[in-house]
C-alpha atoms as a PDB file:
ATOM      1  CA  UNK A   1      13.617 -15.412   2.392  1.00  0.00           C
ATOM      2  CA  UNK A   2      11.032 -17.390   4.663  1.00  0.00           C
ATOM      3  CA  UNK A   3      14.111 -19.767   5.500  1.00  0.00           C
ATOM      4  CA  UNK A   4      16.709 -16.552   6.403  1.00  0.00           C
ATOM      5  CA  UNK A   5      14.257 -14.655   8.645  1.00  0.00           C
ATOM      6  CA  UNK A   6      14.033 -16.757  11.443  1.00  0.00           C
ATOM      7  CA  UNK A   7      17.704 -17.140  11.227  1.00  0.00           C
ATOM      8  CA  UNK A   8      18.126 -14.173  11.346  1.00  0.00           C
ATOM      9  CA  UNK A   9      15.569 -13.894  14.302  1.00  0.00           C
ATOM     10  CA  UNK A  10      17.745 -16.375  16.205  1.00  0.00           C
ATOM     11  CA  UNK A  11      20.457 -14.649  15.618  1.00  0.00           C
ATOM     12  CA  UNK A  12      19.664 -11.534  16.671  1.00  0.00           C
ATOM     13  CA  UNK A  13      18.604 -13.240  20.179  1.00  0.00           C
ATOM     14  CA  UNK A  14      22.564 -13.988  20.679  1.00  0.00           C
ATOM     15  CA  UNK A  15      23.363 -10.278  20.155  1.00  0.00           C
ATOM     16  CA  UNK A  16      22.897  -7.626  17.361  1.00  0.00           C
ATOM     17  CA  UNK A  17      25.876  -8.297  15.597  1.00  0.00           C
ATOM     18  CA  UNK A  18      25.888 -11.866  14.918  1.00  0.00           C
ATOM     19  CA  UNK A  19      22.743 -10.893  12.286  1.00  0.00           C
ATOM     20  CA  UNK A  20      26.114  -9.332  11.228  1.00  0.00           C
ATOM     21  CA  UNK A  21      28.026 -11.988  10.843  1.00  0.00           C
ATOM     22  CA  UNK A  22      25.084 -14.223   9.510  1.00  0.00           C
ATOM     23  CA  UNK A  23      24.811 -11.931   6.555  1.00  0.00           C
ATOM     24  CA  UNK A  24      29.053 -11.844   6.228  1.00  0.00           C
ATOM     25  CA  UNK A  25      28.438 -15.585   6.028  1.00  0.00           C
ATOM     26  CA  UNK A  26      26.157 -15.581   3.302  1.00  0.00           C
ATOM     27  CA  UNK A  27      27.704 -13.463   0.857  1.00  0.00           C
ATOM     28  CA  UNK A  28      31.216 -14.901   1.065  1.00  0.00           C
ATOM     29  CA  UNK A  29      29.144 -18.127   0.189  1.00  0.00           C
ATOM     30  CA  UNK A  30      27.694 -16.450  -3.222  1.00  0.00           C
ATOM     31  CA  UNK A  31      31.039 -14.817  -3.422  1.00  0.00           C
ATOM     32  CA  UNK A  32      32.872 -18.788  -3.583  1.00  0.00           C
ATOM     33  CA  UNK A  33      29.751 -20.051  -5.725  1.00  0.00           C
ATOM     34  CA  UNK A  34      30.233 -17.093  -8.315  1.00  0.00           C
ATOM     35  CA  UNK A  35      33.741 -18.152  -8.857  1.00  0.00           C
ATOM     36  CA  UNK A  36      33.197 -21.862  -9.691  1.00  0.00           C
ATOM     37  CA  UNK A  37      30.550 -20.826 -12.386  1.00  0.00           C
ATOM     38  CA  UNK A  38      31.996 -22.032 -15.701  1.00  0.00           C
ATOM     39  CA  UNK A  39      34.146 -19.576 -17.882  1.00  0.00           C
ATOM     40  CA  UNK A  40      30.825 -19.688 -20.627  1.00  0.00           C
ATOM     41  CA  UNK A  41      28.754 -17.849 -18.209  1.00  0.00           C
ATOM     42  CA  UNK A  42      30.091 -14.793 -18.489  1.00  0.00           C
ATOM     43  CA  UNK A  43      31.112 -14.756 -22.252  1.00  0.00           C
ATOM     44  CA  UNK A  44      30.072 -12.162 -24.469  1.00  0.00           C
ATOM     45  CA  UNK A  45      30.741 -14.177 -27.393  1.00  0.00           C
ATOM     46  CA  UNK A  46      28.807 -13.414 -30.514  1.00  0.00           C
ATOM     47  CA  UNK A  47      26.639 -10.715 -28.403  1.00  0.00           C
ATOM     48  CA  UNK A  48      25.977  -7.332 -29.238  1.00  0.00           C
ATOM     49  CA  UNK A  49      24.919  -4.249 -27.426  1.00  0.00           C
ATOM     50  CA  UNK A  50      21.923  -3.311 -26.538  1.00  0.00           C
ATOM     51  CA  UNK A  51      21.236   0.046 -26.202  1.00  0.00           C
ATOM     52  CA  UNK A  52      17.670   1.700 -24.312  1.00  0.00           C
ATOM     53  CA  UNK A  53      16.536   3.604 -26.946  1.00  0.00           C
ATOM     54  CA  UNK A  54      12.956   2.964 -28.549  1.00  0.00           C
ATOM     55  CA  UNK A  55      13.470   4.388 -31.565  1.00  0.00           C
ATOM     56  CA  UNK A  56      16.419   4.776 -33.881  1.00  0.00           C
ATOM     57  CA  UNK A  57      15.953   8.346 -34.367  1.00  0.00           C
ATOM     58  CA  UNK A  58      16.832   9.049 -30.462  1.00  0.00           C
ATOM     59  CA  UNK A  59      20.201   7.790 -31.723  1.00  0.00           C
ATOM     60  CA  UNK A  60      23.191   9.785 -33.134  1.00  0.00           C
ATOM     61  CA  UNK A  61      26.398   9.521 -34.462  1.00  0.00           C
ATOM     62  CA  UNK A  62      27.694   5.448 -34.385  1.00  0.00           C
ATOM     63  CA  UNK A  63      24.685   4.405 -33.393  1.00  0.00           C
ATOM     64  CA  UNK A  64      22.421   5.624 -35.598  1.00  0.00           C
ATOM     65  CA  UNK A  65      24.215   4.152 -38.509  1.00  0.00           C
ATOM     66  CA  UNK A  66      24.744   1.048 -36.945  1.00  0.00           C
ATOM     67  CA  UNK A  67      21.494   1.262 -36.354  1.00  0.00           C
ATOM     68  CA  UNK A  68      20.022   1.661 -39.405  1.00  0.00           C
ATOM     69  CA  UNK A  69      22.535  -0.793 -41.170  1.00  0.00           C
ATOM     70  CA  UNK A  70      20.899  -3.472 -38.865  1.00  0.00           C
ATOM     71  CA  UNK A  71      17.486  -2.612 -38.163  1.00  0.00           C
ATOM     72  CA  UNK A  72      16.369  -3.287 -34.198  1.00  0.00           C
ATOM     73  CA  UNK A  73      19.577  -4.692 -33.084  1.00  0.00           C
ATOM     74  CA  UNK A  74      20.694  -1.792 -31.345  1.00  0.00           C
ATOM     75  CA  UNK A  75      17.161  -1.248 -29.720  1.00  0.00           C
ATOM     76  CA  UNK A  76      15.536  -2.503 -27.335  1.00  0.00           C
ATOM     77  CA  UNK A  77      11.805  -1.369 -28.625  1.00  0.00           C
ATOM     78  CA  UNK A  78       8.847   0.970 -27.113  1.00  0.00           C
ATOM     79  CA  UNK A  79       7.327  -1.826 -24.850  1.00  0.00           C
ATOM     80  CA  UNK A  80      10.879  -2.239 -23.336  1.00  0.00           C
ATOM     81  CA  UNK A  81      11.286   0.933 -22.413  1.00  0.00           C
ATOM     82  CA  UNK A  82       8.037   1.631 -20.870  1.00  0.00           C
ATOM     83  CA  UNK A  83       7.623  -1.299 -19.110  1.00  0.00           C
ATOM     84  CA  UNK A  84      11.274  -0.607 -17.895  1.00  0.00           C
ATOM     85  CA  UNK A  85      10.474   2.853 -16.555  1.00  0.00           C
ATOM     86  CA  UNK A  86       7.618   1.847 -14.683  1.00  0.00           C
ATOM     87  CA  UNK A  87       9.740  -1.169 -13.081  1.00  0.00           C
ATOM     88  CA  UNK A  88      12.342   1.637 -12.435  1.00  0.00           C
ATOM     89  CA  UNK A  89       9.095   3.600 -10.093  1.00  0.00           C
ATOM     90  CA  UNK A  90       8.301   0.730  -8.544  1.00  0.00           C
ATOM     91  CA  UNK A  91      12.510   0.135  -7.544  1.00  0.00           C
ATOM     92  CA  UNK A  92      12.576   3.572  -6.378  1.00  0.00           C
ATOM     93  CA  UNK A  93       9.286   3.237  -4.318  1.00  0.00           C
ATOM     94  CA  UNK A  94      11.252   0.111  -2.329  1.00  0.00           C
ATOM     95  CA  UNK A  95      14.377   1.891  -1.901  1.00  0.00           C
ATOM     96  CA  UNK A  96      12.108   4.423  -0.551  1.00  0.00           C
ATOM     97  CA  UNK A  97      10.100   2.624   1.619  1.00  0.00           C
ATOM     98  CA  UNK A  98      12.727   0.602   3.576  1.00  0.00           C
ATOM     99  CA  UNK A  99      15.011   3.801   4.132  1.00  0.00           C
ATOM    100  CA  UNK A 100      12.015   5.667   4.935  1.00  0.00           C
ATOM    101  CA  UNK A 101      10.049   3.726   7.611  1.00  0.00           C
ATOM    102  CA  UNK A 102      13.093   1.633   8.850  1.00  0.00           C
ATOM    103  CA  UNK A 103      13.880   5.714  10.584  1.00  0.00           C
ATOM    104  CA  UNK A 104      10.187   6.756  10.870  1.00  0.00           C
ATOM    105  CA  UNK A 105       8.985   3.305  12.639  1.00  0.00           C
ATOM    106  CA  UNK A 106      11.930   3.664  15.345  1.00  0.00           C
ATOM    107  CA  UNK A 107      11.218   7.382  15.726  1.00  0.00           C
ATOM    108  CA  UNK A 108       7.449   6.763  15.851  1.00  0.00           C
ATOM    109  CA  UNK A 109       6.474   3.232  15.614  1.00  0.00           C
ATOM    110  CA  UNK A 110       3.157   1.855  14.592  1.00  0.00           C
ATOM    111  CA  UNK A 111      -0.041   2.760  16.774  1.00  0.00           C
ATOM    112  CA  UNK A 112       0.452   0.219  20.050  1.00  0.00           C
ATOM    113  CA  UNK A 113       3.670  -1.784  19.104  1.00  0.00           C
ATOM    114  CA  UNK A 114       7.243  -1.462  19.818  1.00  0.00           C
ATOM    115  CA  UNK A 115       9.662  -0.139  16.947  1.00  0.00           C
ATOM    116  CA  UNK A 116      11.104  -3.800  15.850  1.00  0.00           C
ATOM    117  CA  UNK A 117       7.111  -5.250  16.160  1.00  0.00           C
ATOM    118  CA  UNK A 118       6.877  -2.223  13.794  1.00  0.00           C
ATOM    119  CA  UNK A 119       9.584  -2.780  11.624  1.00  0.00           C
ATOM    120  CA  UNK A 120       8.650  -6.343  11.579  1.00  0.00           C
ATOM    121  CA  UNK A 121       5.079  -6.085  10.467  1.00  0.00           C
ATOM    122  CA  UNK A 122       6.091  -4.218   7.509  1.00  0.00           C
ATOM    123  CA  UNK A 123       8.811  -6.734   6.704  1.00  0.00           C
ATOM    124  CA  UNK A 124       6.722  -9.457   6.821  1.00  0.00           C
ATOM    125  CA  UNK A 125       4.266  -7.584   4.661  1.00  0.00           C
ATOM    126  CA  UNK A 126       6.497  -6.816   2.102  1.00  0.00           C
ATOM    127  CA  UNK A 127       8.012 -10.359   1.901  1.00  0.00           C
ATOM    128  CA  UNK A 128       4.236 -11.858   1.600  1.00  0.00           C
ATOM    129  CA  UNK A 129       3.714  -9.654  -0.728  1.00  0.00           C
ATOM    130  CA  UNK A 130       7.227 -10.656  -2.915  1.00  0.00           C
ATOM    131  CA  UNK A 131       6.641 -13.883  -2.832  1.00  0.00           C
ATOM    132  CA  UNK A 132       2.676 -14.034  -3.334  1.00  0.00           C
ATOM    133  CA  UNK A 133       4.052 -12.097  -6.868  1.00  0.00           C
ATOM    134  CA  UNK A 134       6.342 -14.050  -7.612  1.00  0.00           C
ATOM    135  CA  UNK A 135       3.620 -17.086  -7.599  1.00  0.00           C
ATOM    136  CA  UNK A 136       0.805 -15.461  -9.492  1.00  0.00           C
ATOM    137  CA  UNK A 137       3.816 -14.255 -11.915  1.00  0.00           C
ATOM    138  CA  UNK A 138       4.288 -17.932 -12.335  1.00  0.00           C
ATOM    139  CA  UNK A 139       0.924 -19.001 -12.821  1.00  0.00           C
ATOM    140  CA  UNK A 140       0.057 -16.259 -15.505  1.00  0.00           C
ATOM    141  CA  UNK A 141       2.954 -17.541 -17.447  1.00  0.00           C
ATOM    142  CA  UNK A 142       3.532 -13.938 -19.124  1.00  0.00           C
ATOM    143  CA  UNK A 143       0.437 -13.557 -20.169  1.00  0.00           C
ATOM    144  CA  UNK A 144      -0.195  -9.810 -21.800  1.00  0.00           C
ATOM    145  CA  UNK A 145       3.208  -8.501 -20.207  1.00  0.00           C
ATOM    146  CA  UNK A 146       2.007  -4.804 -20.812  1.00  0.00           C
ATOM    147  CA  UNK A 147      -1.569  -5.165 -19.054  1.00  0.00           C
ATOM    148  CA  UNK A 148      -0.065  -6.831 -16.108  1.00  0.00           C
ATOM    149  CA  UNK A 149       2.105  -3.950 -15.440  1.00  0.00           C
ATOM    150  CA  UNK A 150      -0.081  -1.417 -16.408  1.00  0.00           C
ATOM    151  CA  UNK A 151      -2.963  -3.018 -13.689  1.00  0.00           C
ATOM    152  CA  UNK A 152      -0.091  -3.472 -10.874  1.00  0.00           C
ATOM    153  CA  UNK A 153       1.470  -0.099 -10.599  1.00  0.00           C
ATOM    154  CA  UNK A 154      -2.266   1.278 -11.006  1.00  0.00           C
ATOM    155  CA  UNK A 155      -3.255  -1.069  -7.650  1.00  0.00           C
ATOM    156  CA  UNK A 156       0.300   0.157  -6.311  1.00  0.00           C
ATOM    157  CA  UNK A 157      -1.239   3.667  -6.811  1.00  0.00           C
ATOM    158  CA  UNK A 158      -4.404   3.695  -5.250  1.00  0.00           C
ATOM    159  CA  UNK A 159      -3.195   1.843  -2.115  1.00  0.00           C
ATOM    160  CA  UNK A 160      -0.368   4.555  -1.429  1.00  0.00           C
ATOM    161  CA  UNK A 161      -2.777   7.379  -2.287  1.00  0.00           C
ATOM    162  CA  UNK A 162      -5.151   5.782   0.502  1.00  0.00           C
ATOM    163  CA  UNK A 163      -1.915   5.301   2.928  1.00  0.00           C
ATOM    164  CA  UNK A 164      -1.925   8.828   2.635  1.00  0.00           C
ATOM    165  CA  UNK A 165      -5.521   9.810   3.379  1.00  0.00           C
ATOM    166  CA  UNK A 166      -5.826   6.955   5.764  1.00  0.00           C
ATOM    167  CA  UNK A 167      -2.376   7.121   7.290  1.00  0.00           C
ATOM    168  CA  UNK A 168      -2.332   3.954   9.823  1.00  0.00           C
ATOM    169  CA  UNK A 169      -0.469   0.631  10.830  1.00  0.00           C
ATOM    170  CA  UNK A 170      -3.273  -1.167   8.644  1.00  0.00           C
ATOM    171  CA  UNK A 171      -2.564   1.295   5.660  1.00  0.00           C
ATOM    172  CA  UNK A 172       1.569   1.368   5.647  1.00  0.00           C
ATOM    173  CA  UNK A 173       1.083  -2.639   6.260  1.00  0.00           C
ATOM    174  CA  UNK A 174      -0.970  -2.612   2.861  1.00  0.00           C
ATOM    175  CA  UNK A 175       1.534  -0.494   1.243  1.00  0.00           C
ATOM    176  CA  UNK A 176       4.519  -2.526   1.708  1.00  0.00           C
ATOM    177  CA  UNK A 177       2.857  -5.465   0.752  1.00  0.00           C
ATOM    178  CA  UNK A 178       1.360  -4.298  -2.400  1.00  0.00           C
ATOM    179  CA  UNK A 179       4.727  -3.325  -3.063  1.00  0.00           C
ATOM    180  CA  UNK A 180       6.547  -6.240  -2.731  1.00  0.00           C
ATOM    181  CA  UNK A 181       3.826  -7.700  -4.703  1.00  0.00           C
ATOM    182  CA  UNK A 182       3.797  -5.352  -8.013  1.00  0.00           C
ATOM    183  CA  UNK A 183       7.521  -4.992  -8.062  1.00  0.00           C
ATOM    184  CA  UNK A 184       7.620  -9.047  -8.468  1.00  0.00           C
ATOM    185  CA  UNK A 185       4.857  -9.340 -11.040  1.00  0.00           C
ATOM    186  CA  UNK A 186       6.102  -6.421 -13.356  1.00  0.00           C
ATOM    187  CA  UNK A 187       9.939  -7.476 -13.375  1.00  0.00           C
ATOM    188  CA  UNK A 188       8.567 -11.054 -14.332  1.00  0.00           C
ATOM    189  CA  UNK A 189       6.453  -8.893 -16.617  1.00  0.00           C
ATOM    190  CA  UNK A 190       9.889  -6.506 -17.923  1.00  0.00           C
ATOM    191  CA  UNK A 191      11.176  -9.683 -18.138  1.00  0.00           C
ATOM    192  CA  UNK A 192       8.777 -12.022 -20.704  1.00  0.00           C
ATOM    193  CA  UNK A 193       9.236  -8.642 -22.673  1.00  0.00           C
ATOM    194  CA  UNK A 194      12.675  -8.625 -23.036  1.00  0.00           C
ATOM    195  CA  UNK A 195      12.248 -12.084 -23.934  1.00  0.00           C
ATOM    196  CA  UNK A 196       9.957 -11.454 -27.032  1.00  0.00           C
ATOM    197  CA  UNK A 197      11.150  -8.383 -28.170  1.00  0.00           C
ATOM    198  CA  UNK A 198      14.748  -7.914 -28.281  1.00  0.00           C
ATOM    199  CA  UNK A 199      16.857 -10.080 -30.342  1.00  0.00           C
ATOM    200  CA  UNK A 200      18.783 -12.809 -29.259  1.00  0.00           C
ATOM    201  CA  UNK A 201      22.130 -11.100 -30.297  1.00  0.00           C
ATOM    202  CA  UNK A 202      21.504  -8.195 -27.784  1.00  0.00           C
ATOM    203  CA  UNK A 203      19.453  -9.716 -24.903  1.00  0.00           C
ATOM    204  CA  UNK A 204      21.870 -10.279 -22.362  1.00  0.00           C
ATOM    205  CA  UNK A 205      23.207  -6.373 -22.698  1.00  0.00           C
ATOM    206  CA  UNK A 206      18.974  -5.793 -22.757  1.00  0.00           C
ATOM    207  CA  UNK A 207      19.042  -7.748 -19.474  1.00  0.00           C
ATOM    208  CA  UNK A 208      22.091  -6.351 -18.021  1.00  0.00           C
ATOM    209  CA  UNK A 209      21.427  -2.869 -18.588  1.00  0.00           C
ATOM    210  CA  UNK A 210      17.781  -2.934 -17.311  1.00  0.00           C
ATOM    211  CA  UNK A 211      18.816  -4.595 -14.056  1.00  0.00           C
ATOM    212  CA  UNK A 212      21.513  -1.739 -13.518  1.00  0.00           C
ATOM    213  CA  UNK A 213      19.380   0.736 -14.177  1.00  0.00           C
ATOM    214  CA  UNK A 214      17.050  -0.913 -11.778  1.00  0.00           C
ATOM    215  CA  UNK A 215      19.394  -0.873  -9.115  1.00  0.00           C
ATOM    216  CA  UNK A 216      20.012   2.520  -9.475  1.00  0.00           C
ATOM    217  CA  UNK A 217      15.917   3.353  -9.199  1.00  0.00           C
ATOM    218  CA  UNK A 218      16.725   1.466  -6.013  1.00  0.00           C
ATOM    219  CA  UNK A 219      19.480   3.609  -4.844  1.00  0.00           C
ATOM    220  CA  UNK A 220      17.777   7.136  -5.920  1.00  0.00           C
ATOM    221  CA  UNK A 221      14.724   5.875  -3.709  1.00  0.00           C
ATOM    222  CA  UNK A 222      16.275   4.812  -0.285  1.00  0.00           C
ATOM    223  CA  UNK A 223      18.537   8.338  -0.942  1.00  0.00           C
ATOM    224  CA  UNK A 224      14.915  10.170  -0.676  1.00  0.00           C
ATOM    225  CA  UNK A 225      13.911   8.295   2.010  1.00  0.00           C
ATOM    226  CA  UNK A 226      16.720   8.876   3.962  1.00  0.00           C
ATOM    227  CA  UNK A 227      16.407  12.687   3.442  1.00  0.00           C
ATOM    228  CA  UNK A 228      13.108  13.434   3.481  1.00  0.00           C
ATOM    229  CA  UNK A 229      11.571  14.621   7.287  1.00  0.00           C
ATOM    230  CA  UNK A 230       9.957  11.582   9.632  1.00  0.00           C
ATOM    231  CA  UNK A 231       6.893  12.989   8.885  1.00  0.00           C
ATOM    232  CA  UNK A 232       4.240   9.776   8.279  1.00  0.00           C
ATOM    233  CA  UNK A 233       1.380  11.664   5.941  1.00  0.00           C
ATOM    234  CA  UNK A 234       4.493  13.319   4.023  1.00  0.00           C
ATOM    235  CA  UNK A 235       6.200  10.152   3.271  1.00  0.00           C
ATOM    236  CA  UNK A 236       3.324   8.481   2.144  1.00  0.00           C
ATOM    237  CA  UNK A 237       2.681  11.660   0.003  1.00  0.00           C
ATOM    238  CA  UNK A 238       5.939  11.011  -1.943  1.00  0.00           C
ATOM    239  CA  UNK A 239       5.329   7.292  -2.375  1.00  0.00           C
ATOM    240  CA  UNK A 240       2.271   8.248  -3.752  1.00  0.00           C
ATOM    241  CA  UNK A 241       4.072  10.772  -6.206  1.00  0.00           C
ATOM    242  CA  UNK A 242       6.792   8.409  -7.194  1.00  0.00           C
ATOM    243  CA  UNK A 243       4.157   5.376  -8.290  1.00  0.00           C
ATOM    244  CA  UNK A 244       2.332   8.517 -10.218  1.00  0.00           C
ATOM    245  CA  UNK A 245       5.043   9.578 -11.876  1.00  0.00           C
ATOM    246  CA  UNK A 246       6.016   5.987 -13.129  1.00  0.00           C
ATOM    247  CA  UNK A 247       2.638   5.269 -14.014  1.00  0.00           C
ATOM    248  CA  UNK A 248       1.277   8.141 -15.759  1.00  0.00           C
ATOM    249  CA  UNK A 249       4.483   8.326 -18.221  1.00  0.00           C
ATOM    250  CA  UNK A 250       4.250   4.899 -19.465  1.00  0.00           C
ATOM    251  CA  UNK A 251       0.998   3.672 -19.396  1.00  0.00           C
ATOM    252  CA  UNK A 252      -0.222   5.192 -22.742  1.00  0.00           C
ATOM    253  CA  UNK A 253       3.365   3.440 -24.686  1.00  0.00           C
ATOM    254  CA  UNK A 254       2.772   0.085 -22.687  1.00  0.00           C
ATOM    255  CA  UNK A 255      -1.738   0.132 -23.905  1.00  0.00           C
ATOM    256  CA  UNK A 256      -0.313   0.816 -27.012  1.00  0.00           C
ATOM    257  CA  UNK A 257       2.018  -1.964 -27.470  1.00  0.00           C
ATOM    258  CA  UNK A 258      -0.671  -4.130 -25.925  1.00  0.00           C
ATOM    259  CA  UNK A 259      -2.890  -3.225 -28.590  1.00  0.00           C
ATOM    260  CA  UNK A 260      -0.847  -3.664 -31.616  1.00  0.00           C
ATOM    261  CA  UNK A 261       0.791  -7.194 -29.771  1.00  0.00           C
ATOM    262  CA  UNK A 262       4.111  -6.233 -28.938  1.00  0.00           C
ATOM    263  CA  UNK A 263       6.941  -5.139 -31.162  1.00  0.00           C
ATOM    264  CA  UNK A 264       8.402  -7.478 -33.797  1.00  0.00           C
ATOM    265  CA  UNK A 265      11.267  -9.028 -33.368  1.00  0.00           C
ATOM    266  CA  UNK A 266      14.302  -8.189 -35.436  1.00  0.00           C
ATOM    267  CA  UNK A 267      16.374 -11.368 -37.272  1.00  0.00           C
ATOM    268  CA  UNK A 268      19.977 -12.030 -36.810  1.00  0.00           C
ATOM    269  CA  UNK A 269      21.480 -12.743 -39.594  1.00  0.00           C
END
């Protein structure tokens, strides 16, 4: 990301759509790379599916007996889930936020500065905030999985509740970067507990499936952002309400979990 920006910078000096073509560039690249992966890559082979259910009595029909014939297989487990919905929030809230301000900073850009010095700012914020994540992710080396998410979307939570009081340039700055940062630490986070508590048998459906429904968070979000009113103090008001709404329906499962150490894992014959 640090390398592509001022790429893309340079790019955009030439004219506005050889950003265009930069970006064309770049995907038909991953496109060719994707294609010489070897065949095992994407081989289901002696996988199973994982289904995002945290308890076996949510299940019915198929399922459930499958379920019960093989305890856990077929679940993904309480910490999963809850740490997944919050991660889901968190998507939303940066689908939101870049559909929402990239049309409310042209409209009405930030307090002095021109609309792309706006929109710039707040890119730059979020991608300091991604990667400073990503590094203290890292360094904790999934340590208590459920307490690190639990403590980021609460951070992510106060800072867009002040963004609302406090609407500002300093305050939407803060924002984005707190959200780039929590979205990085709790997918490392979703991640480690994927890792520990879903079987080997179903992890890459566990792993698949989360990410899709991720996406989707991501999808729902910029939608919202793209129809709600260019109205600063509003937007930040639904931020708010989307980190709320994340947090306050998962943070009793994910204390829980923490408490009793995660779920155990299920064996594979």
């Amino acid at each position: 990301t640090g390398v592509a920006a001022p790429i893309g910078a340079a790019l955009q000096a030439l004219g506005p759509r050889f950003p265009l073509y930069g970006a064309c560039a770049i995907f038909l690249v991953g496109t060719f790379l994707s294609f010489t992966l070897p065949p095992k890559v994407d081989s289901a082979k002696g996988e199973d599916i994982a289904l995002l259910a945290a308890d076996p009595e949510h299940l019915h029909g198929p399922h459930r007996a499958k379920t019960l014939k093989r305890p856990n297989l077929r679940t993904v487990g309480p910490a999963v889930t809850h740490a997944l919905a919050a991660n889901a929030s968190l998507r939303c809230l940066s689908g939101f936020l870049i559909f929402f301000l990239a049309f409310l900073l042209r409209e009405h850009p930030l307090h002095g500065q021109s609309a792309a010095v706006s929109l710039g700012m707040v890119a730059v914020a979020a991608g300091t905030g991604n990667a400073l994540g990503t590094a203290v992710g890292a360094w904790l080396k999934s340590r208590a999985p459920e307490l690190i998410i639990v403590t980021v979307v609460a951070v992510e939570l106060v800072v867009a509740v002040l963004a609302v009081v406090f609407f500002s340039a300093f305050f939407v700055a803060c924002l984005a970067a707190f959200a780039g940062l929590s979205q990085a630490l709790s997918k490392l986070a979703l991640d480690a507990l994927i890792q520990r508590d879903v079987p080997e048998a179903v992890r890459t459906s566990a792993f698949a499936r989360s990410e899709t429904l991720l996406q989707m968070s991501w999808v729902v979000g910029g939608g919202i952002g793209i129809a709600l009113p260019l109205v600063g103090t509003l937007g930040m008001a639904v931020a708010a309400g989307i980190v709320a709404l994340g947090w306050l329906t998962t943070v009793r499962g994910l204390l829980s979990s923490a408490r009793h150490g995660g779920a155990p894992r299920a064996k594979v014959a």
